[in-house]
Protein backbone atom coordinates (compact mmCIF):
# COMPACT_ATOMS: atom_id res chain seq x y z
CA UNK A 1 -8.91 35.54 -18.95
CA UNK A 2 -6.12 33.06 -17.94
CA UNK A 3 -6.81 29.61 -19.27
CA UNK A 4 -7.18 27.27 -16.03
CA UNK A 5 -8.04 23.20 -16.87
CA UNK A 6 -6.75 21.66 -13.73
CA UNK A 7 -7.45 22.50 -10.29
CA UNK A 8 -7.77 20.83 -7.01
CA UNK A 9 -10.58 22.13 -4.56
CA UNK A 10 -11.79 21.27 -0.88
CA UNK A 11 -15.76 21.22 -0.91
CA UNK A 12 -17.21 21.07 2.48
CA UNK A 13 -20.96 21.09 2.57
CA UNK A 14 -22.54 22.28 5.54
CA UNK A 15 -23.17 20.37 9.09
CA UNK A 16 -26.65 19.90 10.30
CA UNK A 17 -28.28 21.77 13.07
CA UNK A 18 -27.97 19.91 16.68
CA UNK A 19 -31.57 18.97 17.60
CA UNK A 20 -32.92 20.87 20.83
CA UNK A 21 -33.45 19.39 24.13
CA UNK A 22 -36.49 21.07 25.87
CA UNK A 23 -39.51 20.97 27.57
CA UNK A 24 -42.57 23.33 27.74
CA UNK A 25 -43.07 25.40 30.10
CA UNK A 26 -46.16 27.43 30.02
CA UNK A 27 -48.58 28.73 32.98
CA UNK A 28 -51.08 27.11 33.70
CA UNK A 29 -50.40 24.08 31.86
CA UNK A 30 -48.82 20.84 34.32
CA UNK A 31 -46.12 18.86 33.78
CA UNK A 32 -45.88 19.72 30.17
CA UNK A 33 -43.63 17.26 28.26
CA UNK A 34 -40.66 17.69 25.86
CA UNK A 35 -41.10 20.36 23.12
CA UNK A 36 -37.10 20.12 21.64
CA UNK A 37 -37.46 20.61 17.59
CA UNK A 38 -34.81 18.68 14.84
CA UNK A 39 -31.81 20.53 13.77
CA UNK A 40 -32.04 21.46 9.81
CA UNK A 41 -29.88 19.48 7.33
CA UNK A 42 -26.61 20.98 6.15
CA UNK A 43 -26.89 22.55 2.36
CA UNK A 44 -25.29 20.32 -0.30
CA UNK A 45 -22.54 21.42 -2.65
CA UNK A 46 -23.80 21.49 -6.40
CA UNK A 47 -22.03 21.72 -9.57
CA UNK A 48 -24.24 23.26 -12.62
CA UNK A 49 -22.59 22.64 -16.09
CA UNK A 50 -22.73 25.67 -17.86
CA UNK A 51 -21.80 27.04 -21.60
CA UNK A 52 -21.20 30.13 -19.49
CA UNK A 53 -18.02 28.91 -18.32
CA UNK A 54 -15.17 27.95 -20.78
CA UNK A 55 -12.22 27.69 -17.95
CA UNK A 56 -11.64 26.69 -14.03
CA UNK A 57 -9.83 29.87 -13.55
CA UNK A 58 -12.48 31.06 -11.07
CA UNK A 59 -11.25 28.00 -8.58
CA UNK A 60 -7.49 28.87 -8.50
CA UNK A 61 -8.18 31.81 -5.69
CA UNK A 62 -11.19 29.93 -3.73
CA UNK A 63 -10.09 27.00 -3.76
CA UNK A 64 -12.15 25.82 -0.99
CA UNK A 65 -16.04 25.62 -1.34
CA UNK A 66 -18.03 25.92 1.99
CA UNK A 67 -21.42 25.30 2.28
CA UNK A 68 -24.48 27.08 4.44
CA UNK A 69 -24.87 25.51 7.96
CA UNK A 70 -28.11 24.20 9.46
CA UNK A 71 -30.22 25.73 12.28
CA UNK A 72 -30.71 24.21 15.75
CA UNK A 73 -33.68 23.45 16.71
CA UNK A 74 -35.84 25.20 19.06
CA UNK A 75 -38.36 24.85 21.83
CA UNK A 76 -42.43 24.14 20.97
CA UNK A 77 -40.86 21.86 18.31
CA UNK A 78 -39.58 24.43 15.81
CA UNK A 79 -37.12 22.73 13.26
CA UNK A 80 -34.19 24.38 12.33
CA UNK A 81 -33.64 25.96 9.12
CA UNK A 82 -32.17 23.99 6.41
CA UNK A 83 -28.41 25.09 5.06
CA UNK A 84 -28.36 26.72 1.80
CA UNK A 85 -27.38 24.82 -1.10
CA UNK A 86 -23.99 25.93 -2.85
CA UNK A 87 -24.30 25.39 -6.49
CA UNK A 88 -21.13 26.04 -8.36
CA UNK A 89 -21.13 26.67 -12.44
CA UNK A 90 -18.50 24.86 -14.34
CA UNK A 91 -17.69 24.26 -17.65
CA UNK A 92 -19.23 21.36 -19.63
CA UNK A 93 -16.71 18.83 -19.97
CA UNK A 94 -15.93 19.39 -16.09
CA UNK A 95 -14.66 15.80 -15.27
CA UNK A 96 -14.40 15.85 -11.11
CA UNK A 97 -12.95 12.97 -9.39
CA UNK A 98 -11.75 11.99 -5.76
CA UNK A 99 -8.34 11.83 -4.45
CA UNK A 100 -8.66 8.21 -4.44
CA UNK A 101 -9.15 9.23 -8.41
CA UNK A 102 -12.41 7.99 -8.61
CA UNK A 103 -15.27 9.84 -11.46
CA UNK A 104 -17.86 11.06 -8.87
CA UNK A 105 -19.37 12.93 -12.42
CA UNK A 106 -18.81 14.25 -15.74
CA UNK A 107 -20.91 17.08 -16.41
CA UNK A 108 -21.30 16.81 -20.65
CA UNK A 109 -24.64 18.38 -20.62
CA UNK A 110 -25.64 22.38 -20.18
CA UNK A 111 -27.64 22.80 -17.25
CA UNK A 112 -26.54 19.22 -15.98
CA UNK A 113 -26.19 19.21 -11.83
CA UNK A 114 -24.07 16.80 -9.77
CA UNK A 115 -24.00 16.88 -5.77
CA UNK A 116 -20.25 16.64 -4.93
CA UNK A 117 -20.58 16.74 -1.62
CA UNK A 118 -23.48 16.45 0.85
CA UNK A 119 -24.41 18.06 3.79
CA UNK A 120 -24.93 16.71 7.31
CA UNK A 121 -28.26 15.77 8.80
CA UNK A 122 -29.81 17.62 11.07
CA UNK A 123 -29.92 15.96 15.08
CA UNK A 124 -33.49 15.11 16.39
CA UNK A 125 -34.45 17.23 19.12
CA UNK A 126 -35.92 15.06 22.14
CA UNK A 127 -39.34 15.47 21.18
CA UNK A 128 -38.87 12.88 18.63
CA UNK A 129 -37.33 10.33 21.30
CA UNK A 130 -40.80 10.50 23.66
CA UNK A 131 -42.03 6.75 23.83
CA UNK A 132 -44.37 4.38 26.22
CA UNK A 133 -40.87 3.72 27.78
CA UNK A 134 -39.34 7.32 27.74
CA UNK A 135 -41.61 9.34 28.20
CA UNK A 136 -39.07 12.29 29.49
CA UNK A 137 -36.11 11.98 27.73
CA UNK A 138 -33.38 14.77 28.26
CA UNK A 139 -30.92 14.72 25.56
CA UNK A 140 -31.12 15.56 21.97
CA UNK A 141 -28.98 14.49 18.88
CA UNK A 142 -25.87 16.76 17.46
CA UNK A 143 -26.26 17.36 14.10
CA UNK A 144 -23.79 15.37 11.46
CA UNK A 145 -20.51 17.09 9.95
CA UNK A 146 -21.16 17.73 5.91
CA UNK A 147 -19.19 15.91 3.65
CA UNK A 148 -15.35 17.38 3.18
CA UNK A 149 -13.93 16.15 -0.28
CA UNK A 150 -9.93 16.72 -1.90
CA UNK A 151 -11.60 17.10 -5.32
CA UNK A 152 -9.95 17.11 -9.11
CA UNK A 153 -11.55 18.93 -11.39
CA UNK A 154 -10.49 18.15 -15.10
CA UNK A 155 -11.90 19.98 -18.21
CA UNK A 156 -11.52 18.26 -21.25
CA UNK A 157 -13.50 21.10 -24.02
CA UNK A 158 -16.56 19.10 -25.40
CA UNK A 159 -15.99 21.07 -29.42
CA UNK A 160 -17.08 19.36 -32.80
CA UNK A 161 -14.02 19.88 -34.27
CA UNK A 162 -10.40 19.62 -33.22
CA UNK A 163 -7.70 21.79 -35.37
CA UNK A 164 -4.62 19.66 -34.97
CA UNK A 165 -1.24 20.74 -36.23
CA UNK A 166 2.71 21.64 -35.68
CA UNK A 167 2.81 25.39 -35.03
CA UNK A 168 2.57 27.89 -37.60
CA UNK A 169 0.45 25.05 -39.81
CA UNK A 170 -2.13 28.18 -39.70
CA UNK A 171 -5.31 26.86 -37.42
CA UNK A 172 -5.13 30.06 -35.68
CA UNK A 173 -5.78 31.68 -39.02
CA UNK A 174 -8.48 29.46 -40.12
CA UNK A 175 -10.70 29.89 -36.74
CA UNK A 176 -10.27 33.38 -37.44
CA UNK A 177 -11.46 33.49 -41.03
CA UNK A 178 -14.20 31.10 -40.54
CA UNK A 179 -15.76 31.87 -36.70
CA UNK A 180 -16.24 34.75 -34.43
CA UNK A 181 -12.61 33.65 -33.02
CA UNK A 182 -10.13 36.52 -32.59
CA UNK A 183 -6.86 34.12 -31.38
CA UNK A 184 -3.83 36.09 -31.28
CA UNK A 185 -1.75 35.87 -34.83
CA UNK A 186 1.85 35.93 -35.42
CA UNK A 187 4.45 34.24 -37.84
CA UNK A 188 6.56 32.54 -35.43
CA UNK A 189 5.47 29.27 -33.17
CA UNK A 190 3.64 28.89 -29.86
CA UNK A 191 1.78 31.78 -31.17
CA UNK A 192 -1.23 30.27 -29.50
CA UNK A 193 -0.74 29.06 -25.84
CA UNK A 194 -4.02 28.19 -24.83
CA UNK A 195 -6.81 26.36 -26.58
CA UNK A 196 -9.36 28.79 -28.48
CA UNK A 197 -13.06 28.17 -29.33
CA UNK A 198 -14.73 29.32 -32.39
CA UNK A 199 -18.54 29.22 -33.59
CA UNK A 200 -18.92 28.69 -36.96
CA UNK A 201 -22.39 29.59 -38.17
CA UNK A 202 -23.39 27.40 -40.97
CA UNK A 203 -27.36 28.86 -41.14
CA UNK A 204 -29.82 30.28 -38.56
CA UNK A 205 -30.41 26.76 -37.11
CA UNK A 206 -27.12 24.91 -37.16
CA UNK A 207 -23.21 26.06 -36.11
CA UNK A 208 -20.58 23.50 -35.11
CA UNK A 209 -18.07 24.67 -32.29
CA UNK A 210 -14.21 24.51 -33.13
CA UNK A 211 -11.38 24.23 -30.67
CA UNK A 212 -7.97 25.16 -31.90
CA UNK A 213 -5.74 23.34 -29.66
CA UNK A 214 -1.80 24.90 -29.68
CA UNK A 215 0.62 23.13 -31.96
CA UNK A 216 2.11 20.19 -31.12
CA UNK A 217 5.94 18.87 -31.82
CA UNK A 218 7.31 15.62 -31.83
CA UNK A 219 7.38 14.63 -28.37
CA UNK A 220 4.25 16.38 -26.92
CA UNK A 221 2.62 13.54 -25.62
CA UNK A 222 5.36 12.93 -23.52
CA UNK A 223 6.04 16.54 -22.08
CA UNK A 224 7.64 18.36 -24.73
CA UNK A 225 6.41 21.43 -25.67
CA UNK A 226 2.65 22.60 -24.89
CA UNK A 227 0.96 19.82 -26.93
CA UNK A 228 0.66 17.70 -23.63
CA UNK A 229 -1.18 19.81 -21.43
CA UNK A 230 -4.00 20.35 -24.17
CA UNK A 231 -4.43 16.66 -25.88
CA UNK A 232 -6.99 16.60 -23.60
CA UNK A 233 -9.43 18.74 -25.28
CA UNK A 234 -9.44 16.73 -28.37
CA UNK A 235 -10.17 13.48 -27.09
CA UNK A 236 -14.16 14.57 -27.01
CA UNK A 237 -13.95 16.32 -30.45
CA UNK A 238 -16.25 14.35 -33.35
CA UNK A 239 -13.64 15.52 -35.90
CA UNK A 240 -10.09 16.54 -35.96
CA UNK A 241 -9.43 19.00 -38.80
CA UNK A 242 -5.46 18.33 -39.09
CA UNK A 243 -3.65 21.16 -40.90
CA UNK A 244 -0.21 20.95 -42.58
CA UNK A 245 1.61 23.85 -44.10
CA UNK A 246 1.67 23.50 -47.38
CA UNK A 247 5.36 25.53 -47.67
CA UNK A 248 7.12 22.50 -44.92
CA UNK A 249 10.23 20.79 -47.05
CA UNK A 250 8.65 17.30 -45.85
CA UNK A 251 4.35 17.07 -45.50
CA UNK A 252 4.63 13.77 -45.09
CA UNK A 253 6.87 13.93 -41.99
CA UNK A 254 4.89 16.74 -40.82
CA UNK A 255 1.87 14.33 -40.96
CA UNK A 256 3.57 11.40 -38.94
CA UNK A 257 4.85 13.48 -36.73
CA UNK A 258 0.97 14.48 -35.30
CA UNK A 259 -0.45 11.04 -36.09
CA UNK A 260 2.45 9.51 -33.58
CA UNK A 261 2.01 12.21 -30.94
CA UNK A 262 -1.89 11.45 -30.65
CA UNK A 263 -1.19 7.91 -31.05
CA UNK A 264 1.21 8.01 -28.47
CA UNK A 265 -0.71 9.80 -26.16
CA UNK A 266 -3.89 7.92 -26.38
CA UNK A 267 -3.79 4.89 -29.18
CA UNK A 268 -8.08 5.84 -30.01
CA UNK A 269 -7.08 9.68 -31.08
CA UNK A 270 -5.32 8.45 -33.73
CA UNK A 271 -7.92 6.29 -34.75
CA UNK A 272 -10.43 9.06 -34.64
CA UNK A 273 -11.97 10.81 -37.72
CA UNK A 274 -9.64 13.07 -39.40
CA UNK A 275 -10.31 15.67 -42.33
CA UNK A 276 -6.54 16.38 -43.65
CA UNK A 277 -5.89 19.96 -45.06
CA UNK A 278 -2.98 21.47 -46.78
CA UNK A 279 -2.99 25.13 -45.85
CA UNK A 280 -1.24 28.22 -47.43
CA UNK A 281 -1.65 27.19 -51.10
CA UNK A 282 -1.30 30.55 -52.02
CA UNK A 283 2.34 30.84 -51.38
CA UNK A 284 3.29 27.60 -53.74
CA UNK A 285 3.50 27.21 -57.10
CA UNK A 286 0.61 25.03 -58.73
CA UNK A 287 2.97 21.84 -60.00
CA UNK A 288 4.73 21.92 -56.17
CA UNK A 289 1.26 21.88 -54.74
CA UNK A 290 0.24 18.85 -56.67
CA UNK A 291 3.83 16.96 -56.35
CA UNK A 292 3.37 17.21 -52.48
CA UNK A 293 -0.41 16.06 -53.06
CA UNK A 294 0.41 12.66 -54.69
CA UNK A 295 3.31 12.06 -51.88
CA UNK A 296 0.47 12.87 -49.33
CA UNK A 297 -2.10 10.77 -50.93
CA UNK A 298 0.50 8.09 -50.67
CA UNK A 299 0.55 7.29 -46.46
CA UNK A 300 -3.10 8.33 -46.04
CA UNK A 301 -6.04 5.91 -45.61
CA UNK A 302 -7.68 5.08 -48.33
CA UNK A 303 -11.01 6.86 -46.80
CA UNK A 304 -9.40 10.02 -46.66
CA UNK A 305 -9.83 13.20 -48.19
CA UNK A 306 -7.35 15.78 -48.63
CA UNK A 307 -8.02 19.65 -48.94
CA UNK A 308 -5.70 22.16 -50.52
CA UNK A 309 -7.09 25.79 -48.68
CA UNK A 310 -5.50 29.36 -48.30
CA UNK A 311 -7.07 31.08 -45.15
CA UNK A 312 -5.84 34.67 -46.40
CA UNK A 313 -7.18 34.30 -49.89
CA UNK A 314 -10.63 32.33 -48.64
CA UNK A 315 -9.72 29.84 -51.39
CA UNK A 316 -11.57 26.24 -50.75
CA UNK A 317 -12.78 26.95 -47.53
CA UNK A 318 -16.69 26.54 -48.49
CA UNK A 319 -15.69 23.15 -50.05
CA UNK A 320 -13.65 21.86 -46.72
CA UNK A 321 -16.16 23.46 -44.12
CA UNK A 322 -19.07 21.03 -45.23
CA UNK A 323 -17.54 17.89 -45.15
CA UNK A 324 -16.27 18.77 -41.87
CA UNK A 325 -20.00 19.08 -41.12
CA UNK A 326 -20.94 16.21 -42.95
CA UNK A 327 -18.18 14.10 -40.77
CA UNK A 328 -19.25 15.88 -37.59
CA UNK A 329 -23.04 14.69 -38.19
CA UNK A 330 -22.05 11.34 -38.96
CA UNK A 331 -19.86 11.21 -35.88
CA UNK A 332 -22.16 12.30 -33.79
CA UNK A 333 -25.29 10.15 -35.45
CA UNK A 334 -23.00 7.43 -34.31
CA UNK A 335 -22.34 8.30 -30.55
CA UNK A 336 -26.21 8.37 -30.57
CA UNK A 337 -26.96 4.92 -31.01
CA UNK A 338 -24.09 3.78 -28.94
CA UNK A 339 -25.53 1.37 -26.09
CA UNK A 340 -26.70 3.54 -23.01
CA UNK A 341 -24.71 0.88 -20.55
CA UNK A 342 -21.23 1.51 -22.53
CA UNK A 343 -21.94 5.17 -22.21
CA UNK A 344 -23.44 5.01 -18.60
CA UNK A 345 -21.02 6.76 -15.68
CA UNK A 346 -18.93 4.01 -13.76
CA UNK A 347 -21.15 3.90 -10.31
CA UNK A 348 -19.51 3.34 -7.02
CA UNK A 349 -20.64 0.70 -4.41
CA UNK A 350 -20.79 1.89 -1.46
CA UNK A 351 -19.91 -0.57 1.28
CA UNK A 352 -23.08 -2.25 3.39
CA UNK A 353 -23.56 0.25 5.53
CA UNK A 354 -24.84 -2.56 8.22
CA UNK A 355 -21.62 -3.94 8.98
CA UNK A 356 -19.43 -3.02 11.95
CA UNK A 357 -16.13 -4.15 13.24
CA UNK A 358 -14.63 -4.56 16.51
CA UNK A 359 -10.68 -4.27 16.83
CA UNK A 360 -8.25 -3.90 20.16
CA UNK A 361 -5.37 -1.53 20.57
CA UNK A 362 -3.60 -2.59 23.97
CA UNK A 363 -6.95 -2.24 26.70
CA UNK A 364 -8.84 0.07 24.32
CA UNK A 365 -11.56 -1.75 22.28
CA UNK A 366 -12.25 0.46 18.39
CA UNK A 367 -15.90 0.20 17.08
CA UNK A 368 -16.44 1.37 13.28
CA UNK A 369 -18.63 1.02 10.60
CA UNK A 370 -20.73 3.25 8.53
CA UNK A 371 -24.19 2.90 10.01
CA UNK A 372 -23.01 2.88 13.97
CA UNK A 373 -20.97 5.68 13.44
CA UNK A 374 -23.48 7.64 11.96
CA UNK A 375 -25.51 7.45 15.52
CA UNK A 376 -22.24 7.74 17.10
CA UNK A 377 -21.15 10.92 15.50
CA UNK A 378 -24.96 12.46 16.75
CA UNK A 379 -24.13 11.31 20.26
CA UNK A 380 -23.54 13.72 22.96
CA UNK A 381 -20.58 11.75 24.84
CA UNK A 382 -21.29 14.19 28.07
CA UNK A 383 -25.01 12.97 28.08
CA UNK A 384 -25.59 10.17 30.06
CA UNK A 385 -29.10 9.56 28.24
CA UNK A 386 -27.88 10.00 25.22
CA UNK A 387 -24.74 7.46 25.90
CA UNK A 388 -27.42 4.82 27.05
CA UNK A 389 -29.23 5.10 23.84
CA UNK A 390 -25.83 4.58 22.27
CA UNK A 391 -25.11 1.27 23.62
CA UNK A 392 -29.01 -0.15 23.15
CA UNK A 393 -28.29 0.67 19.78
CA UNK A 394 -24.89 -1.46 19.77
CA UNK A 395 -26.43 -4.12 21.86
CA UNK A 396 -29.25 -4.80 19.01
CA UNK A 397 -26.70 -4.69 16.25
CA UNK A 398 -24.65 -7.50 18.22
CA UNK A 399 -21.87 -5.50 19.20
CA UNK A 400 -22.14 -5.74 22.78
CA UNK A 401 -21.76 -9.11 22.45
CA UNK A 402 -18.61 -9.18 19.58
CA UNK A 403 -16.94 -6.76 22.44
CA UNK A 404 -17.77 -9.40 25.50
CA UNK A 405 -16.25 -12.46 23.37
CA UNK A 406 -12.99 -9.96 22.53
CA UNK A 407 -12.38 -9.48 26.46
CA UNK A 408 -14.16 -6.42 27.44
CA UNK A 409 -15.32 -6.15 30.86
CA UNK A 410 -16.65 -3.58 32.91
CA UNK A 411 -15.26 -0.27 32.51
CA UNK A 412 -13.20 -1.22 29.47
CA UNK A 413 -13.10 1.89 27.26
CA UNK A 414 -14.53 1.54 23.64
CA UNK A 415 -13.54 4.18 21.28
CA UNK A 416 -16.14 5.36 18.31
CA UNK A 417 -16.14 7.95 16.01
CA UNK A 418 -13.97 9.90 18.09
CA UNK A 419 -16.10 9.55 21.48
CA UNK A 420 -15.47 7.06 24.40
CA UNK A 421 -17.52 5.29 26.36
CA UNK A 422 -17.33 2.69 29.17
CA UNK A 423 -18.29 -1.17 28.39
């Protein structure tokens, strides 16, 4: 399966039902009075996190997500039937943001749910309009459009551990030794070209997931190479496991090299917990291996442990795989007890939905504003009833009166939510 972690989608959840305008009609039985039932609502468009899913590859031939339509309504009152909801499984670590770029949600959980887009509510039918005053009416609302989103969708792999390294530093090797992993092998670089996940079982009741992102080279984080399109998936890791080949004429280069590439790319994945690893110690002499060990031991931090490892001859591995679990349960020990509000989602305001403006373009006066175009948008424009309700509803909201001080007169058009009517 092709390894997809950037798509753009159009979700469009479904429109409500138009209510029904009717009245009953049954023998025997005068003058009976309006009967028309609500429209349904529109179904919503849901994204389900799942483990299921490890790539968007599914959206890049549908990239457009439509959700199920409500009913009309119907005479005696019958309400239409509700649209379907759409729910959509992604991966966790699905990041999905507007095209203005905002985070609508960031589905880190299994099983978590996020509505991306809503549907439209259904139109009352003109039973629900009967009053002291009306007792007749003859219109009924349309239903309202669902929501239509330009979504991103961004995965960024949630793994305990990150394998970090220049190519051929042997983290393909190494997942496959120590997990289920079976990445592809090969002894020349960009071997691996997409990120792989391993499990690594430590007992019945505990495992730790690796991701073995492909190798970086000095100047990945600005485009060079692959190492930019996957720095991504380490920036949720608890642990980066960095390998350096052991065989490399200059470690210590190797090891700058990495350590400015994820600095330069984001300044915190430098900063994050490393376990460093020299790997192929089985094709080096034992006084080379410890002369490139002191040189090493030199430019790291003074916190930090270095492993000597061969993946081929399973030498040290045992040793290296629980401190990365130690580290990992630390790491993650810590996240815990971070403050809820630093963790918390950024939430978007949403403007007072009360407020209205009035503008002019040459003898055309434009109404808009969340809440008046919601009843606008439900209006039949062809309905003379329904275009009377309309303008009570502006004249109690005051903009009647914003409209009169602006110039309108009689007969002045008004333009709202796509509709006209006369002032």
């Amino acid at each position: 399966m092709k390894f997809i972690d950037h798509v753009t989608i159009l979700a469009t959840a479904g429109d409500g039902g138009n209510g029904r305008t009717s009245f009953r009609h049954e023998k025997y039985i005068d003058k009976g009075g309006p009967d028309g039932g609500d429209g349904g609502n529109g179904g919503d468009i849901v994204f389900v996190a799942s483990r299921n899913q490890n790539t968007l590859v599914s959206f890049r031939y549908h990239r457009e997500l439509v959700a199920e339509a409500g009913g009309a309504g119907d005479k005696v009152r019958r309400h239409g039937r509700s649209g379907k909801n759409l729910r959509v499984p992604v991966p966790v670590g699905t990041i999905v943001t507007n095209a203005e770029g905002q985070t609508l949600t960031d589905l880190v959980v299994d099983g978590q749910e996020a509505i991306v887009a809503h549907g439209g509510r259904g139109g009352f039918g003109n039973a629900h309009f009967v009053s002291s005053v009306r007792q007749a009416p003859k219109f009924a609302e349309k239903g309202e459009a669902g929501q239509s989103l330009e979504l991103n969708l961004e995965l960024k792999i949630i793994a305990d551990v990150g394998l970090v390294g220049l190519p051929n530093a042997g983290k393909s090797t190494l997942l496959s030794v120590i997990s289920n992993a079976r990445p592809e092998i090969a002894d020349y670089p960009f071997t691996t070209l997409t990120p792989n996940l391993g499990v690594v079982d430590y007992d019945k009741e505990s495992s730790l997931l690796f991701a073995d992102i492909p190798g970086l080279i000095e100047g990945a984080a600005e485009g060079k190479g692959l190492g930019d399109e996957f720095l991504r998936h380490v920036e949720r890791t608890a642990v980066l496991l960095h390998l350096i080949d052991v065989t490399s004429e200059d470690v210590v280069a190797d090891y700058e090299t990495i350590q400015n590439e994820l600095k330069t790319y984001k300044s915190n994945l430098a900063e994050k917990k490393q376990v460093v690893v020299f790997s192929k110690i089985d094709l080096i002499l034992p006084e080379e291996l410890a002369l490139k060990r002191a040189a090493m031991e030199k430019v790291l931090p003074k916190d930090a442990q270095l492993f000597a490892i061969s993946s081929q001859a399973h030498e040290n591995l045992k040793p290296l795989l629980n401190e990365v679990r130690k580290q990992v349960l630390t790491e993650r020990a810590h996240q815990a007890e971070i403050a809820p509000e630093e963790k918390a989602m950024p939430i978007l305001r949403l403007k007072d939905q009360s407020s209205w403006r009035v503008s002019r373009e040459g003898d055309v006066f434009i109404v808009s504003g969340s809440k008046i175009e919601r009843f606008a948008v439900r209006t039949d424009f062809d309905n003379d009833e329904a275009v009377h309700r309309l303008k009570v509803i502006m004249r109690k909201q005051g903009i009647m009166h914003e409209l009169r001080k602006q110039g309108a007169e009689q007969g002045s058009t008004i333009r709202i939510a796509g509709g006209t009517i006369e002032f």
